[in-house]
Structures are given as C-alpha cells and as structure tokens.
N, C-alpha and C. Protein backbone atom coordinates (compact mmCIF):
# COMPACT_ATOMS: atom_id res chain seq x y z
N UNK A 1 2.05 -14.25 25.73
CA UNK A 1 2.06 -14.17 24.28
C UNK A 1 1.02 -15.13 23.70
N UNK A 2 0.53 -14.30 22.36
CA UNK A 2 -0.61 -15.58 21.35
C UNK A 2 -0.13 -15.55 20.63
N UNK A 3 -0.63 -16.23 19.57
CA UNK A 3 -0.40 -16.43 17.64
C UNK A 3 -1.98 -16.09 17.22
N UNK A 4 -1.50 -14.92 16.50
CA UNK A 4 -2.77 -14.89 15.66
C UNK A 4 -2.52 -15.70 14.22
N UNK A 5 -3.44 -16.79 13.67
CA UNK A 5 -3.15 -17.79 12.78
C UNK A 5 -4.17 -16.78 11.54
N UNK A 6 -2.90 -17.42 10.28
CA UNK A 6 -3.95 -17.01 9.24
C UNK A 6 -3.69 -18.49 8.15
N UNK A 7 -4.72 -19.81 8.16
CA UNK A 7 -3.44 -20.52 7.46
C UNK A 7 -5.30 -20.94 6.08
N UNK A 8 -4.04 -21.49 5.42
CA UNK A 8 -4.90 -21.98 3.98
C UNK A 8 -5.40 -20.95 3.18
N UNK A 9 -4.51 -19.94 3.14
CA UNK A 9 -4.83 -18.79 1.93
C UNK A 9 -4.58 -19.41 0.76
N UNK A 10 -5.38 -19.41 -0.42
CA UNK A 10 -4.73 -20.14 -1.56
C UNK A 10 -4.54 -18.49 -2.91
N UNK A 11 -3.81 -18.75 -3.55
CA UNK A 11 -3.77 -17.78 -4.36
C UNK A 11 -3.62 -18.27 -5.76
N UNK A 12 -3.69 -18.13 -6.35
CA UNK A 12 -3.59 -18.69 -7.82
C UNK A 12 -2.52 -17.50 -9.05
N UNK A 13 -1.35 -17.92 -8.90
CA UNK A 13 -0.67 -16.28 -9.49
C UNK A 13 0.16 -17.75 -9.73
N UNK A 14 1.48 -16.31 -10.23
CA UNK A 14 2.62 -17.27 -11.23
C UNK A 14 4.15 -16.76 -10.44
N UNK A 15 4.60 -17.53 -9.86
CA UNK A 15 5.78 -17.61 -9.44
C UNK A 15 6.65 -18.94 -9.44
N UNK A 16 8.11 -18.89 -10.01
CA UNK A 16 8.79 -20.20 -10.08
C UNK A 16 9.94 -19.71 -11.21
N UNK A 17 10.61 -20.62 -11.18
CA UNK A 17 12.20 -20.52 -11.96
C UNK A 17 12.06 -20.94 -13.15
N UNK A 18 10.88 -21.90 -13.54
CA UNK A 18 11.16 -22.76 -14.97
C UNK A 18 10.08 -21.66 -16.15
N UNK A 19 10.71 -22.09 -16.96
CA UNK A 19 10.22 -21.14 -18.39
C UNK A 19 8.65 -20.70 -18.10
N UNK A 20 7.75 -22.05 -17.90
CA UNK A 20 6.57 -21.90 -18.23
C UNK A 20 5.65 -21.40 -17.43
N UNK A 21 6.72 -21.14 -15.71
CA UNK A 21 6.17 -20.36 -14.69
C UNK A 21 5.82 -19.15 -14.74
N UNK A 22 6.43 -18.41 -15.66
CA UNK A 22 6.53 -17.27 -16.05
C UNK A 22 4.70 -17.15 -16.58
N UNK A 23 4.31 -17.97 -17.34
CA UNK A 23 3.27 -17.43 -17.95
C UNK A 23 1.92 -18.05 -17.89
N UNK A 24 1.66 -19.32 -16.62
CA UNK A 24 0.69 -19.96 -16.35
C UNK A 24 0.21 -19.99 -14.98
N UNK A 25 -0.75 -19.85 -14.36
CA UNK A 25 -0.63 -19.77 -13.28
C UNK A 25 -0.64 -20.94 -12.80
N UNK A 26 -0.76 -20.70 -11.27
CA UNK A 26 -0.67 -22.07 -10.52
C UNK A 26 -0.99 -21.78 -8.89
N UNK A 27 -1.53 -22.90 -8.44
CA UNK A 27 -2.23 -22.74 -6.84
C UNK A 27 -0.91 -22.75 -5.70
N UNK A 28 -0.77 -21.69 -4.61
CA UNK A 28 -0.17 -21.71 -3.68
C UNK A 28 -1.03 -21.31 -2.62
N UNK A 29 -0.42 -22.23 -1.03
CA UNK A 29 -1.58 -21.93 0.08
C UNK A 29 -0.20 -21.21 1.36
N UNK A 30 -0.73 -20.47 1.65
CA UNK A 30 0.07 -19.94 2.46
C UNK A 30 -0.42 -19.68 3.88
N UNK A 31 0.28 -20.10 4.70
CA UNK A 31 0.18 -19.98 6.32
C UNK A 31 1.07 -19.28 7.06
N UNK A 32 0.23 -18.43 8.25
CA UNK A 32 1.04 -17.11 8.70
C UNK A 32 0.70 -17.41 10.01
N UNK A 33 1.50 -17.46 11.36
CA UNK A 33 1.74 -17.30 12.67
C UNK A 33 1.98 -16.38 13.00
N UNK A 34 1.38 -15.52 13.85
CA UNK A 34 2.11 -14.37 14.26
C UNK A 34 2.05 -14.50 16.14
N UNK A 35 3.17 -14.45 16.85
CA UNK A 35 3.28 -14.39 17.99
C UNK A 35 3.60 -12.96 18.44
N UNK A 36 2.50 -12.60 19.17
CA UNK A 36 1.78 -11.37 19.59
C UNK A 36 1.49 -11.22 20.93
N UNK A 37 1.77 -10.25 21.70
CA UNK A 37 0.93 -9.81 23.31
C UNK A 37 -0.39 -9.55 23.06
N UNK A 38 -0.87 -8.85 21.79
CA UNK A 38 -2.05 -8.36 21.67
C UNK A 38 -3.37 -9.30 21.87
N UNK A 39 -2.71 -10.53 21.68
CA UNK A 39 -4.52 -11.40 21.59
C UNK A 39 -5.01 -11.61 22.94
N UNK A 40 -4.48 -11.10 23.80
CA UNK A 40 -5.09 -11.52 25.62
C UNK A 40 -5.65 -10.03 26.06
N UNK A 41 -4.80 -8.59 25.50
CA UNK A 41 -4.89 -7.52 25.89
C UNK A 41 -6.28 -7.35 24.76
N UNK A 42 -6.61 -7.74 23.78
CA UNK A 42 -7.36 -7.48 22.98
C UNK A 42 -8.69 -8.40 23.75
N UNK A 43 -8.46 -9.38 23.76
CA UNK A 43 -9.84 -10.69 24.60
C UNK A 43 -9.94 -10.12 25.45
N UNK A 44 -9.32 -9.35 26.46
CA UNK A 44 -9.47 -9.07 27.59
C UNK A 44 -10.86 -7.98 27.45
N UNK A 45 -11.00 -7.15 26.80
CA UNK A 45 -11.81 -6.01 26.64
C UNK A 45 -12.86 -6.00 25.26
N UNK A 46 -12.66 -7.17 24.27
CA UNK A 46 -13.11 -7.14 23.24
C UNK A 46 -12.90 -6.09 22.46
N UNK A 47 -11.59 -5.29 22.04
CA UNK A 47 -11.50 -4.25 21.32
C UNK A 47 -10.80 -4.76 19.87
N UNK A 48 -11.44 -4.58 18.88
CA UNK A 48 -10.52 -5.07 17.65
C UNK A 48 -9.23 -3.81 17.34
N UNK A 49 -9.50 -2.62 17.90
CA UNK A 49 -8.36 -1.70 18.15
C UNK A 49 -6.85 -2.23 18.58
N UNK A 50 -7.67 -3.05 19.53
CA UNK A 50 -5.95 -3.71 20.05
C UNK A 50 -5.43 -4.80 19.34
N UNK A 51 -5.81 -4.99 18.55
CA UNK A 51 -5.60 -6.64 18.31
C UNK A 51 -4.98 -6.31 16.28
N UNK A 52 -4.66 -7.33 16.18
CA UNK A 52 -4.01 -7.16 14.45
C UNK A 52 -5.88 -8.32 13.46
N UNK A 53 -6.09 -7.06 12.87
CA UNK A 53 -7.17 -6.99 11.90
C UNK A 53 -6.80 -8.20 10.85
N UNK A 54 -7.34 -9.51 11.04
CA UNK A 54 -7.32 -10.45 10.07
C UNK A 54 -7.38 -9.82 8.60
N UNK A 55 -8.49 -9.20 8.13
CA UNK A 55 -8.28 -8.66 6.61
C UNK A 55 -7.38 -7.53 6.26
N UNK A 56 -6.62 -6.98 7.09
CA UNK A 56 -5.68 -6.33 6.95
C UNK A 56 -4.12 -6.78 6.78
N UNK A 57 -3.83 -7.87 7.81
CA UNK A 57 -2.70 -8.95 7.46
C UNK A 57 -2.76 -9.85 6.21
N UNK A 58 -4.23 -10.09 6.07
CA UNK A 58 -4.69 -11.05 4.56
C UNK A 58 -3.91 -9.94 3.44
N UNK A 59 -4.25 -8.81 3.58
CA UNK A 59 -4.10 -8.17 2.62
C UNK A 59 -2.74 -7.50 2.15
N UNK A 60 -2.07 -7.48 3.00
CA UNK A 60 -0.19 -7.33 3.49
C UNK A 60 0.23 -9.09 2.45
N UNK A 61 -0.24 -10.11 2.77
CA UNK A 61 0.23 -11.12 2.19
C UNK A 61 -0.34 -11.19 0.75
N UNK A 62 -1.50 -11.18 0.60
CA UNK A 62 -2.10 -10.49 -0.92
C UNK A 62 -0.89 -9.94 -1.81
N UNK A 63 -0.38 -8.69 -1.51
CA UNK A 63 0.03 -8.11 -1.83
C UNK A 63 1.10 -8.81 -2.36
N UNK A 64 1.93 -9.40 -1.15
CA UNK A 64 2.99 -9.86 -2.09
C UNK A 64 2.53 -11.67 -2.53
N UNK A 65 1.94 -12.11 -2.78
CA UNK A 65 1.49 -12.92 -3.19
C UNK A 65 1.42 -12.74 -5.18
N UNK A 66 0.23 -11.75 -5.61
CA UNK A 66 0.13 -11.45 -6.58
C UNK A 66 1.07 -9.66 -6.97
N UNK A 67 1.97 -9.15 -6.43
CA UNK A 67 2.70 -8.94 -6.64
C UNK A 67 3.87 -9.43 -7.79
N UNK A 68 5.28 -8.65 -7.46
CA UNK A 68 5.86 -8.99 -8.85
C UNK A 68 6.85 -10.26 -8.63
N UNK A 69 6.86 -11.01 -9.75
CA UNK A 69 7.49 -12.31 -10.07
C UNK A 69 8.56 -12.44 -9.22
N UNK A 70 8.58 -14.05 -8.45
CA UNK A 70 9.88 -14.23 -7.89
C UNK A 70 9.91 -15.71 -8.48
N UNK A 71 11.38 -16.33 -8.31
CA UNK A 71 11.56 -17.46 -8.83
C UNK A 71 11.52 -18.49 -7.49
N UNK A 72 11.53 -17.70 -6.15
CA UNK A 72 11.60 -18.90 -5.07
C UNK A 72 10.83 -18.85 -4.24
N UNK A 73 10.45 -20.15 -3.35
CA UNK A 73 9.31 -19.70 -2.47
C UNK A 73 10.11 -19.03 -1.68
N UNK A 74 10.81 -19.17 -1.14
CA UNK A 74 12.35 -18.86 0.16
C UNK A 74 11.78 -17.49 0.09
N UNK A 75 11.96 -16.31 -1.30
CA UNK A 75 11.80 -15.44 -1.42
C UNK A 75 10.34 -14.71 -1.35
N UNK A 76 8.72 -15.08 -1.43
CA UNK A 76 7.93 -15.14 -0.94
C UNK A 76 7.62 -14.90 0.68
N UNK A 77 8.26 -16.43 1.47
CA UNK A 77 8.32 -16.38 2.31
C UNK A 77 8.90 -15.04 3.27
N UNK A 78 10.10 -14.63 3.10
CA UNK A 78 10.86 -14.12 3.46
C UNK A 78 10.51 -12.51 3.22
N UNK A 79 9.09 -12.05 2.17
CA UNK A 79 8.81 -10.89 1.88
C UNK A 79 7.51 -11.06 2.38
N UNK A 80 6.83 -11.80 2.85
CA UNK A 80 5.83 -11.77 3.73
C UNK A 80 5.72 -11.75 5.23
N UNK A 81 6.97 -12.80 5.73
CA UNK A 81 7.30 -12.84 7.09
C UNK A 81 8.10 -11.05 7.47
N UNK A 82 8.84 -10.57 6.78
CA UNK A 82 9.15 -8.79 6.70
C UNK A 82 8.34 -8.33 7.04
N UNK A 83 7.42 -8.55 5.88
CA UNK A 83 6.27 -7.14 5.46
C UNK A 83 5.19 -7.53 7.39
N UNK A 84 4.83 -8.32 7.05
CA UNK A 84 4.15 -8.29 8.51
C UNK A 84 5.06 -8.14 9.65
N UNK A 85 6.28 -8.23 10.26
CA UNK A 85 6.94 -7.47 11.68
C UNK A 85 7.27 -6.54 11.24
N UNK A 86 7.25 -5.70 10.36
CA UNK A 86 7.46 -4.33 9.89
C UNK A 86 5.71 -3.63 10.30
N UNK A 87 4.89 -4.22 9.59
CA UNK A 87 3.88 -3.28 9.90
C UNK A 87 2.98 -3.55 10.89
N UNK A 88 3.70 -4.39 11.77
CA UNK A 88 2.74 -4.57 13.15
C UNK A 88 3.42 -4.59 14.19
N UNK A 89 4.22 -3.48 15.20
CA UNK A 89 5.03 -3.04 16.02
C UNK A 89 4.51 -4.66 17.10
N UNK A 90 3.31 -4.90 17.24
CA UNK A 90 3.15 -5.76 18.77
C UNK A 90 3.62 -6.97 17.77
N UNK A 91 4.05 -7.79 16.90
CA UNK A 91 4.68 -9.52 16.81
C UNK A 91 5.84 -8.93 16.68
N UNK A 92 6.16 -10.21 17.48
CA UNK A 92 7.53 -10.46 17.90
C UNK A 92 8.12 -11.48 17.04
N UNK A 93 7.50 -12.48 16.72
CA UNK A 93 7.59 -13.51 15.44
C UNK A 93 6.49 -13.62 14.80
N UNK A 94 7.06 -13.77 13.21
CA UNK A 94 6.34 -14.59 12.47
C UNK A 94 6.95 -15.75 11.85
N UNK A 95 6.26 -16.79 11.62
CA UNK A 95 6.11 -17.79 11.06
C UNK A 95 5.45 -17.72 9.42
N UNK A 96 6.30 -17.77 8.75
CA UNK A 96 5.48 -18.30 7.13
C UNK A 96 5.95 -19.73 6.10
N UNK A 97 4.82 -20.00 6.03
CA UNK A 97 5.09 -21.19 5.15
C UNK A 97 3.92 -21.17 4.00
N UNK A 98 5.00 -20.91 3.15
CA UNK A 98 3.91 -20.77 1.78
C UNK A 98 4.69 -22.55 0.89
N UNK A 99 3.28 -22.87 0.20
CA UNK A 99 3.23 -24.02 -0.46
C UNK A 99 3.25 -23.92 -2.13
N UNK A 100 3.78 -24.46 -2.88
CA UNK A 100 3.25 -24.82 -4.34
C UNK A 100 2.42 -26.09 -4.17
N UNK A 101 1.54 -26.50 -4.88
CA UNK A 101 0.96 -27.18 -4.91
C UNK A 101 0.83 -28.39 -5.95
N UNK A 102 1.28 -27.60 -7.08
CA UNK A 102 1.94 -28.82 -7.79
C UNK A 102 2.90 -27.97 -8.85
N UNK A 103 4.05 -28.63 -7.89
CA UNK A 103 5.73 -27.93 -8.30
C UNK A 103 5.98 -28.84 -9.63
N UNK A 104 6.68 -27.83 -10.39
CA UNK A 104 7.09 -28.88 -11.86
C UNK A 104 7.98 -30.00 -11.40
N UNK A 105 7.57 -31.06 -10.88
CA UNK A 105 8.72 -32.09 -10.58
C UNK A 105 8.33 -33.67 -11.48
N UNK A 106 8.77 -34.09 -12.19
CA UNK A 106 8.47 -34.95 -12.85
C UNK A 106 7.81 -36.58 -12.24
N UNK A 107 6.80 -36.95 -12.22
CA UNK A 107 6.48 -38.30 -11.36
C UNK A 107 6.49 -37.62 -9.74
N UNK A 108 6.11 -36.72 -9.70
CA UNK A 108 5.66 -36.04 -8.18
C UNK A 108 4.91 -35.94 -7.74
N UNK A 109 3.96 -36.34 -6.83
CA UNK A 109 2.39 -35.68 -6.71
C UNK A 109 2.28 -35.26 -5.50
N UNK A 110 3.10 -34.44 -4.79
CA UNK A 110 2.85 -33.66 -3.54
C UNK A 110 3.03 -32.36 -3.63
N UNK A 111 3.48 -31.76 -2.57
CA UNK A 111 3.80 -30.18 -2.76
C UNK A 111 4.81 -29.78 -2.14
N UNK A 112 5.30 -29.11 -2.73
CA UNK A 112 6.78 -28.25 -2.32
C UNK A 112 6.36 -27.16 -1.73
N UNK A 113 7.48 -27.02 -0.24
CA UNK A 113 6.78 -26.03 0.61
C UNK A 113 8.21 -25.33 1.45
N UNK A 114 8.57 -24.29 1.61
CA UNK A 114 9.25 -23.67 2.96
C UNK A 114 8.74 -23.12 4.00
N UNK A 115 9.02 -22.46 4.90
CA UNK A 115 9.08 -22.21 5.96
C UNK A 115 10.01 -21.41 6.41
N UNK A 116 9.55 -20.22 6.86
CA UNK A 116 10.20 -19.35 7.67
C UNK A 116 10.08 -18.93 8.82
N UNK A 117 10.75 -18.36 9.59
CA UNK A 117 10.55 -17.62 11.03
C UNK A 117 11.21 -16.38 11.19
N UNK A 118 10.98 -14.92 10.79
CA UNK A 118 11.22 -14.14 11.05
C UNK A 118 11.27 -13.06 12.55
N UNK A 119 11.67 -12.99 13.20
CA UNK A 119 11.76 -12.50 14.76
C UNK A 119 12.68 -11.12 14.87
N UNK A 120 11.32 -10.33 15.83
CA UNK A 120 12.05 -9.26 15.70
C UNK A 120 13.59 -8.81 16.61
C-alpha cells in the first residue's frame, strides 16, 4: 500500500456557525491521504491510467469545498473523506483534515482544525 498526498489546498469560501460566516469569506487549507495499492502498480509501468489523477481528486474536494454551506468542519471533513472512497474503488483509507485559519475565537491567533479517517 501508498498514500497518494494532496495537502495545503487553500480555498477561500464561507463556512461556519456564527452569523457573519454566512456572508464573508474566509481561508481554509485542506489535506487529503489516500491509502491506495495503486501507487506501486502505477510506478511500476508509469501509467497515469492506474493511478488516482491528482486534478481529478483536487476537484472531488473543490467541489465540496465551495459547495453548499455547512456550519462544521467535522461536516466538510466527513463529505470529502466519502466523496473520495466512493469514487475511487482502489483507497482503502482516507485521511482528511481540513483547517480554518482564523476561526472567530476571541484573543486567538491559531487555527482550528479536524481530522478524519474514513476506511472502507
């Protein structure tokens, strides 16, 4: 088994629970693991046929990224780590951890982040 890595996507959209989330955007970076047979069967022969298409998984997380409003990352997470073992029969896990970057927290200056592991 490999991980095909997709990490430091940043997106700039509006998701969150408090009033003003609703209507401003704000920076999130999101990181995707995928544990796969394909990356040795794919190196082995150099075929991008075998292997899971980086701008094609970018674009599965895209989707729900700027997609429609959620109030949690949990829920992000959890519709990205899906959407990718749904549409790629060879991972067996994914890993997602999507970030806010600057969460409404008063006197805060880091980032609020989850983490998931979805397995098929």
């Amino acid at each position: 088994m490999g991980k095909i890595m997709l990490n430091d996507m940043i997106f700039i959209t509006r998701h969150g629970a408090c009033p003003h989330e609703y209507e401003f955007d704000q920076k999130f970076k999101v990181d995707v693991w995928m544990t796969t047979d394909c990356v040795a069967k794919a190196g082995a022969v150099d075929a991008l046929n075998l292997t899971i298409n980086y701008a094609d998984a970018y674009a599965l997380v895209e989707d729900v990224m700027y997609g429609e409003h959620v109030d949690l990352l949990e829920t992000l997470a959890y519709r990205i780590g899906n959407k990718l073992i749904e549409t790629y029969p060879s991972v067996e896990k994914v890993k997602v951890e999507v970030r806010k970057m600057q969460p409404p927290i008063a006197n805060f200056n880091g980032t609020a982040a989850v983490s998931l592991t979805v397995t098929r």
